[in-house]
Protein backbone atom coordinates (compact mmCIF):
# COMPACT_ATOMS: atom_id res chain seq x y z
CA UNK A 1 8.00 7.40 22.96
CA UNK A 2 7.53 8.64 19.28
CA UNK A 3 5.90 11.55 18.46
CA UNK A 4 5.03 11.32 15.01
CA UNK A 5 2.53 11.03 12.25
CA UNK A 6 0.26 8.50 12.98
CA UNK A 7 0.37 4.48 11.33
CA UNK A 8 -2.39 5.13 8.25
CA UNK A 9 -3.53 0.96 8.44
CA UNK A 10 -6.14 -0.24 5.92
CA UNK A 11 -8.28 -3.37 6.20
CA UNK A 12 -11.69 -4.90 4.66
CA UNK A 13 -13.97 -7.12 6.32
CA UNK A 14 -17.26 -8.45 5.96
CA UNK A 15 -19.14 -9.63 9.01
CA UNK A 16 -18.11 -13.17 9.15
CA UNK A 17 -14.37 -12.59 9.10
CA UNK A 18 -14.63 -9.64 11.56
CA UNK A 19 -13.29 -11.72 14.59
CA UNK A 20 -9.89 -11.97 12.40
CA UNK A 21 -9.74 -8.04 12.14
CA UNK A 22 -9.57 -8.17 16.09
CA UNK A 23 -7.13 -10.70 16.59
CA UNK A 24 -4.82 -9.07 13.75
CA UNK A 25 -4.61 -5.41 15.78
CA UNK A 26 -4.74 -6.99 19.36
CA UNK A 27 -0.97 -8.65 18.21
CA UNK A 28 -0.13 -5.49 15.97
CA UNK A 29 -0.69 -3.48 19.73
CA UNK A 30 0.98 -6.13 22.14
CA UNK A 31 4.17 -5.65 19.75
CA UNK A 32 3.80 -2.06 19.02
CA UNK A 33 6.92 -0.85 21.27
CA UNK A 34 7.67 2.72 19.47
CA UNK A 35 4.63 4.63 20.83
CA UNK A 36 3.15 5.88 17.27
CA UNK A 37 -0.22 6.73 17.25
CA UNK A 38 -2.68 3.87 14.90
CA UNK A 39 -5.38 4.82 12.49
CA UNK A 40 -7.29 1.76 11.19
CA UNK A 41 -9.50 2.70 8.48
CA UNK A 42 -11.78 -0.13 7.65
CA UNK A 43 -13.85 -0.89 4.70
CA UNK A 44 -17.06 -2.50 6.37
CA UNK A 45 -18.87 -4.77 4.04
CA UNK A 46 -21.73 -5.11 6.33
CA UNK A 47 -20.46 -5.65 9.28
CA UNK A 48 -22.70 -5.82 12.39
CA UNK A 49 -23.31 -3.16 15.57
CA UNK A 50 -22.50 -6.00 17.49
CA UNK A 51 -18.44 -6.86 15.96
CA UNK A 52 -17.77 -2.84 15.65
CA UNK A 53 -18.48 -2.20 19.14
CA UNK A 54 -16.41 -5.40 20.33
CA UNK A 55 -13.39 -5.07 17.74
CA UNK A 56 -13.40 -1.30 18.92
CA UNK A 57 -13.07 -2.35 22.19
CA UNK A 58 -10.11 -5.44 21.50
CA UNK A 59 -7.30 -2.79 22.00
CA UNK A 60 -6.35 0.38 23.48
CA UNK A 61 -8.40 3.60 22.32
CA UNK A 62 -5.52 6.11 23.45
CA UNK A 63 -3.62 3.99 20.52
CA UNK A 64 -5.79 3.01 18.28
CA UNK A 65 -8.66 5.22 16.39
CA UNK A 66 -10.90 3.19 14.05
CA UNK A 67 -12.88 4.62 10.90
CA UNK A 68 -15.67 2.63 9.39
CA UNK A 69 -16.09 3.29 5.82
CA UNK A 70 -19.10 1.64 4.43
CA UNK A 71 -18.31 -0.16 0.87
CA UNK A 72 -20.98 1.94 -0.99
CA UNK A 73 -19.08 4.77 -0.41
CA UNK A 74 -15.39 3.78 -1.19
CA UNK A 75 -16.26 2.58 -4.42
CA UNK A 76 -16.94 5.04 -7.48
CA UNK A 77 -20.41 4.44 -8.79
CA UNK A 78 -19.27 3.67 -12.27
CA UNK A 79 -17.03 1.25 -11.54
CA UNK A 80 -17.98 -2.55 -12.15
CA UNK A 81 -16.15 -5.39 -10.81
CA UNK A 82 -15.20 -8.19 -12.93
CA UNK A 83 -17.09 -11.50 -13.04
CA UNK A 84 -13.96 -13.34 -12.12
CA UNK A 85 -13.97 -17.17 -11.76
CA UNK A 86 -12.66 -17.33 -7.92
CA UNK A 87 -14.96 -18.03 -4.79
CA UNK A 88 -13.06 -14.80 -3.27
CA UNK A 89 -15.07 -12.22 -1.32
CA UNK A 90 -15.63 -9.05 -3.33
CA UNK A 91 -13.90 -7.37 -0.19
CA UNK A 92 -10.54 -8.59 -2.33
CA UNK A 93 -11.25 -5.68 -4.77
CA UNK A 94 -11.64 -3.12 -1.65
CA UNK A 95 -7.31 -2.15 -1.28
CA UNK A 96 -7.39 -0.95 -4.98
CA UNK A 97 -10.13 1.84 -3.51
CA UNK A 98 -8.46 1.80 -0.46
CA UNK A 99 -6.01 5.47 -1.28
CA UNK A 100 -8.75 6.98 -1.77
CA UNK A 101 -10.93 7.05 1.80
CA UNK A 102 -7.63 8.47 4.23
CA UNK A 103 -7.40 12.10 4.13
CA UNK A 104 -5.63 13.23 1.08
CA UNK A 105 -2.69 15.21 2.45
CA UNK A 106 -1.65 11.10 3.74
CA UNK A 107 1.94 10.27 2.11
CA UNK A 108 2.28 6.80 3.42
CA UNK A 109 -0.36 4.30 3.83
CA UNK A 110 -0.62 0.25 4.99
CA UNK A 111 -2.81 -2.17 3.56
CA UNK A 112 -3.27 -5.45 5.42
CA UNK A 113 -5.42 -8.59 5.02
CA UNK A 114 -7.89 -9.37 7.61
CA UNK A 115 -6.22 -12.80 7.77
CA UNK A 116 -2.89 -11.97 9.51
CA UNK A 117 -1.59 -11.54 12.51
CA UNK A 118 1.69 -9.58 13.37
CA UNK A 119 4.22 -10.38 14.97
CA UNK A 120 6.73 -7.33 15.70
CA UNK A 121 6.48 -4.08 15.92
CA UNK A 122 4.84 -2.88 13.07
CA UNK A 123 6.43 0.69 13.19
CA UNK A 124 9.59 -1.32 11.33
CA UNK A 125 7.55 -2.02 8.37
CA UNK A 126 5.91 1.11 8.70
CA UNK A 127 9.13 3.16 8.51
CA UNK A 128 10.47 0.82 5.41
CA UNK A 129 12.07 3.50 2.57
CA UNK A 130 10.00 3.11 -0.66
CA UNK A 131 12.58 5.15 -2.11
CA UNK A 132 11.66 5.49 -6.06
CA UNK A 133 9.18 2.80 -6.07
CA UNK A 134 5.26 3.29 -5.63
CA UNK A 135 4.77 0.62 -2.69
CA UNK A 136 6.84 -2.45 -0.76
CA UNK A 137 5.10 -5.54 -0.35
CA UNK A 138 6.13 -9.60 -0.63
CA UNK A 139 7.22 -11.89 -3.49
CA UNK A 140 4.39 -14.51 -3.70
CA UNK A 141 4.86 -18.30 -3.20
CA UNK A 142 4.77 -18.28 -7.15
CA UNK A 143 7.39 -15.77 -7.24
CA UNK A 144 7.31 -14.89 -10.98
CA UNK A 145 5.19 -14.21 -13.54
CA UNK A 146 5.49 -17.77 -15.20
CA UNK A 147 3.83 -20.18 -12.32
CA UNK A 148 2.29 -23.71 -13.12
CA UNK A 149 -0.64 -22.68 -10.77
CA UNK A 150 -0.45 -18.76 -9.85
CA UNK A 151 1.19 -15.67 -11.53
CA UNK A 152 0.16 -14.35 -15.28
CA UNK A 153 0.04 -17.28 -17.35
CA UNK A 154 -1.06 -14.73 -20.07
CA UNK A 155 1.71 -12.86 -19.40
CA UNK A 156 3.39 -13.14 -23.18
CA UNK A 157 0.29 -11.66 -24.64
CA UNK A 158 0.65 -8.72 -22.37
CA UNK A 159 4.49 -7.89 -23.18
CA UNK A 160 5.42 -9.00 -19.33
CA UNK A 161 8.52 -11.60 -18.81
CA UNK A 162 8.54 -14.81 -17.56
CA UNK A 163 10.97 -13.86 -14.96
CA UNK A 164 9.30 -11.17 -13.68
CA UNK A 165 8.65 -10.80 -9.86
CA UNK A 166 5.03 -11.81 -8.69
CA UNK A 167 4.37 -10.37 -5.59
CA UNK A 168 1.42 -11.01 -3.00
CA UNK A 169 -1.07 -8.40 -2.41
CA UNK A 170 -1.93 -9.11 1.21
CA UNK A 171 0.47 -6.79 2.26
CA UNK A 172 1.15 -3.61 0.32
CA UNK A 173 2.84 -0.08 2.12
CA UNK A 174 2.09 2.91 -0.27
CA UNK A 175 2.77 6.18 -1.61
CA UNK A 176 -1.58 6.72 -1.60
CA UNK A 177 -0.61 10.27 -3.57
CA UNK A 178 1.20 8.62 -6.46
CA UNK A 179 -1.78 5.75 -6.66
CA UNK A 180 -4.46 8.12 -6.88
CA UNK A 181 -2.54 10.60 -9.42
CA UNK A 182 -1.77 6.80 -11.68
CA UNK A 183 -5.23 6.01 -11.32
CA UNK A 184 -3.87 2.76 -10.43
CA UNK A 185 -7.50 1.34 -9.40
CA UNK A 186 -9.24 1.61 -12.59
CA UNK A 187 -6.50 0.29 -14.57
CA UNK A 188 -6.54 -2.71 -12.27
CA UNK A 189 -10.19 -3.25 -12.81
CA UNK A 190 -9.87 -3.10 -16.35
CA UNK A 191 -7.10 -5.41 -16.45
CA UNK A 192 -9.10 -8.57 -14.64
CA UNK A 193 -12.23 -7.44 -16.98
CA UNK A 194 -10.32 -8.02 -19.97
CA UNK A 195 -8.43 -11.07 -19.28
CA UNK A 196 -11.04 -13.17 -16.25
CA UNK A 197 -10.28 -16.19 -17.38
CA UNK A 198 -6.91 -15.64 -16.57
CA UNK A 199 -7.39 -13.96 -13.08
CA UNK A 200 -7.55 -16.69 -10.80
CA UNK A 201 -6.61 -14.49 -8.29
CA UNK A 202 -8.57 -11.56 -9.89
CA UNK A 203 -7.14 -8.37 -7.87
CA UNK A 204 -3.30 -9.88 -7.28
CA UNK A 205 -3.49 -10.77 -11.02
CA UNK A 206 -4.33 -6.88 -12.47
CA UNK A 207 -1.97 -5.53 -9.60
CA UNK A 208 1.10 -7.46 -10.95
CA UNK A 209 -0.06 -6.58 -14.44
CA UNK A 210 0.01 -3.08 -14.09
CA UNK A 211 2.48 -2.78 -12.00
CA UNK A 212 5.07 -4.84 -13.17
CA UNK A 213 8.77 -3.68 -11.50
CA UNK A 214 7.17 -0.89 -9.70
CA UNK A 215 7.60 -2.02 -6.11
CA UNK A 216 10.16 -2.65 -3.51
CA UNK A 217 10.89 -6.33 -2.20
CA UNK A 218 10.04 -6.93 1.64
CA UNK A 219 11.74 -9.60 3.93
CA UNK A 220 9.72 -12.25 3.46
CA UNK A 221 9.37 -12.53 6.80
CA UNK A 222 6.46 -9.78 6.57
CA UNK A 223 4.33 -11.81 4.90
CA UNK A 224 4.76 -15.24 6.22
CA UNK A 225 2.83 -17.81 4.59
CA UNK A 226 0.94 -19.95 7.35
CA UNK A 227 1.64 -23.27 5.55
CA UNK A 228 5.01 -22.71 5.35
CA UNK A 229 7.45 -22.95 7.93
CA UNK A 230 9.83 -20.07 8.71
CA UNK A 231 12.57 -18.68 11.78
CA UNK A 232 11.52 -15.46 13.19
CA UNK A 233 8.65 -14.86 10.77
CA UNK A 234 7.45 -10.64 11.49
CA UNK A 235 3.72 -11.36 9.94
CA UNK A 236 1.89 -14.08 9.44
CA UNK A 237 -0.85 -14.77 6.98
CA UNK A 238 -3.41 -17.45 6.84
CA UNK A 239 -3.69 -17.67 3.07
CA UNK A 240 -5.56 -21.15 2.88
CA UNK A 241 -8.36 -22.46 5.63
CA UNK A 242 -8.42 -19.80 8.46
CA UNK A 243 -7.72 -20.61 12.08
CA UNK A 244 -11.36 -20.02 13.11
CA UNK A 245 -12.34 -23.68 10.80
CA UNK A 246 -11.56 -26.48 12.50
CA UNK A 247 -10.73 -28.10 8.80
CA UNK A 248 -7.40 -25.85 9.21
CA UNK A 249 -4.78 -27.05 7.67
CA UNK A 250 -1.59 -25.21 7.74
CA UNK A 251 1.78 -24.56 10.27
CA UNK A 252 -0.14 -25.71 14.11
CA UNK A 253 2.28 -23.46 15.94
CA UNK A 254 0.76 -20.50 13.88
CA UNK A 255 -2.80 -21.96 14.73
CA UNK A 256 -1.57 -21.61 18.14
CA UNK A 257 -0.58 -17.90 17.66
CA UNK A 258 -3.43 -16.70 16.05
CA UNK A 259 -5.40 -18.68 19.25
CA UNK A 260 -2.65 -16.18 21.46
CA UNK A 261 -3.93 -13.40 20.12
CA UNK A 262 -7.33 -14.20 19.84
CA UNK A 263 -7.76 -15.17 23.96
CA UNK A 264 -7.02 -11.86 24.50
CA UNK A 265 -10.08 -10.02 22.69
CA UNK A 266 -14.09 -9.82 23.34
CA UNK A 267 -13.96 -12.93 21.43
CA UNK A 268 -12.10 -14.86 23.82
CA UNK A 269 -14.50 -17.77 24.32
CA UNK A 270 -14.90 -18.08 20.56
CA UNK A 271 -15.23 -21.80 19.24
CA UNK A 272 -13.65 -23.14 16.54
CA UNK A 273 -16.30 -23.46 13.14
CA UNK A 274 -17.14 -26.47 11.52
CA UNK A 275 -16.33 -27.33 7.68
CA UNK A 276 -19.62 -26.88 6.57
CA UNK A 277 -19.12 -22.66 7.82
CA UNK A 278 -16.48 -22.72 5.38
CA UNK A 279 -18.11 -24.69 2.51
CA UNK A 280 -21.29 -22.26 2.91
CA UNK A 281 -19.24 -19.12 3.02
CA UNK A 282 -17.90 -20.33 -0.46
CA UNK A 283 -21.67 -21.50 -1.90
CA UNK A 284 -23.07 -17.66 -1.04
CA UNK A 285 -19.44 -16.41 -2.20
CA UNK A 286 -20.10 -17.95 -6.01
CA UNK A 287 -24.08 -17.06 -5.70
CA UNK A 288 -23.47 -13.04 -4.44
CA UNK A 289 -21.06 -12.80 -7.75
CA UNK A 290 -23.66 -14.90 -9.68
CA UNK A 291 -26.20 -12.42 -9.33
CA UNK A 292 -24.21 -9.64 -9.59
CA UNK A 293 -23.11 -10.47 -13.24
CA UNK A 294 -26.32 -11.40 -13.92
CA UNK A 295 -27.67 -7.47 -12.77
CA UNK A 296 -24.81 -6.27 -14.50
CA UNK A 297 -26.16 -7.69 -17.91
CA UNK A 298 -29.54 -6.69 -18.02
């Protein structure tokens, strides 16, 4: 057994995606061999008495110690999101703000998407070498800049290449010290104010703009793409419909996985959601941002 500095893990949840956030650390703690310690901060947008107490109680408290940081505190007052054109939760905006709730002295943090589940043990990734760079993470599925349906298609205007890498900002391990003293976060914001109609994937669109060639590539294998199909995959990551919709779409053996996982919580007699969960998720999604630009203007 280790006896180390603990895993600094970041996540951001609202209440309805909560039951992912327990399936994710019930498989990061069945495959966590190496005995470290886990701190999960996590950025509660409003989630309920009810799914802290049972994701507190999915895995091991000698392991794992949670935080609950409530949005209206890890956010800066003056800052104002961007009235960007996807039906993405605002939660999407929470990892820029995220080196800035662990306790300063922190040198290495982890920020993962609710939507994932891991695989193996994730003291590997944890002890990855960022040597010069400011954070690892994965190459997206549009894997440069220039992408017919994803990267910076402004990216000429803003002195970036064609050819350079996009990554995917599900997954990012991070020097939280550099971030903060970059003041990465507002420059992000700024970046998807000034260019929304560009930003279809408003926070992964400012992070590759601003930090273009600054990070270390991953396996891919620690960001597996659900819809894809891959050997050995470390991580995988439900990008698209999420395994709790019965309109799921992607890889059925990682359906199956995520299920795995899931058995083995408080919300093990779960049942799956019908489409119109997900198509009303998305309807109060687009009306939440609605009013929220409209309060901004007045």
């Amino acid at each position: 057994m280790k006896t180390s500095d603990p895993i600094t893990l970041v996540v951001a949840t609202d209440n309805f995606y909560a039951i992912l956030l327990s399936a994710l650390v019930k498989s990061i703690e069945i495959n966590h061999k190496s005995g470290e310690k886990i701190h999960v901060h996590v950025i509660d947008d409003g989630i309920s008495s009810k799914n802290i107490k049972l994701i507190s109680e999915t895995v091991d408290r000698e392991m794992f110690t949670f935080f609950w940081h409530k949005t209206a505190t890890v956010v800066p007052k003056e800052i104002k999101f961007p009235a960007d054109i996807s039906a993405l939760p605002l939660t999407v905006y929470m990892r820029l703000f995220a080196p800035y709730l662990i306790p300063k002295g922190t040198k290495k943090m982890l920020y993962l998407d609710v939507d994932m589940i891991v695989l193996k043990d994730i003291s590997e990734l944890w002890n990855v070498d960022l040597e010069d760079k400011l954070f690892a993470a994965v190459q997206d599925r549009c894997a440069t800049m220039l992408s017919r349906w994803g990267g910076v298609a402004n990216y000429k205007e803003l002195g970036l290449n064609a050819e350079d890498p996009y990554f995917n900002s599900g997954l990012l391990l991070l020097d939280p010290i550099r971030w903060r003293a970059m003041d990465v976060s507002s420059k992000v914001i700024k970046v998807v104010s000034e260019n929304t109609k560009y930003a279809k994937w408003p926070d992964q669109y400012g992070l590759n703009v601003v930090l273009v060639n600054q990070w270390k590539m991953l396996d891919p294998r620690w960001n597996a793409f659900a819809d894809n199909k891959y050997e050995d995959p470390f991580l995988i990551h439900y990008l698209n419909i999420k395994p709790i919709f019965k309109s799921y779409k992607s890889q059925p053996e990682y359906y199956d996985l995520f299920h795995h996982y899931l058995k083995q919580t408080p919300y093990k007699n779960f049942k799956v959601l019908s489409n119109n969960n997900l198509l009303a998720r998305k309807l109060i999604t687009r009306i939440s941002k609605k009013i929220g630009t409209l309060r901004k203007s007045k």
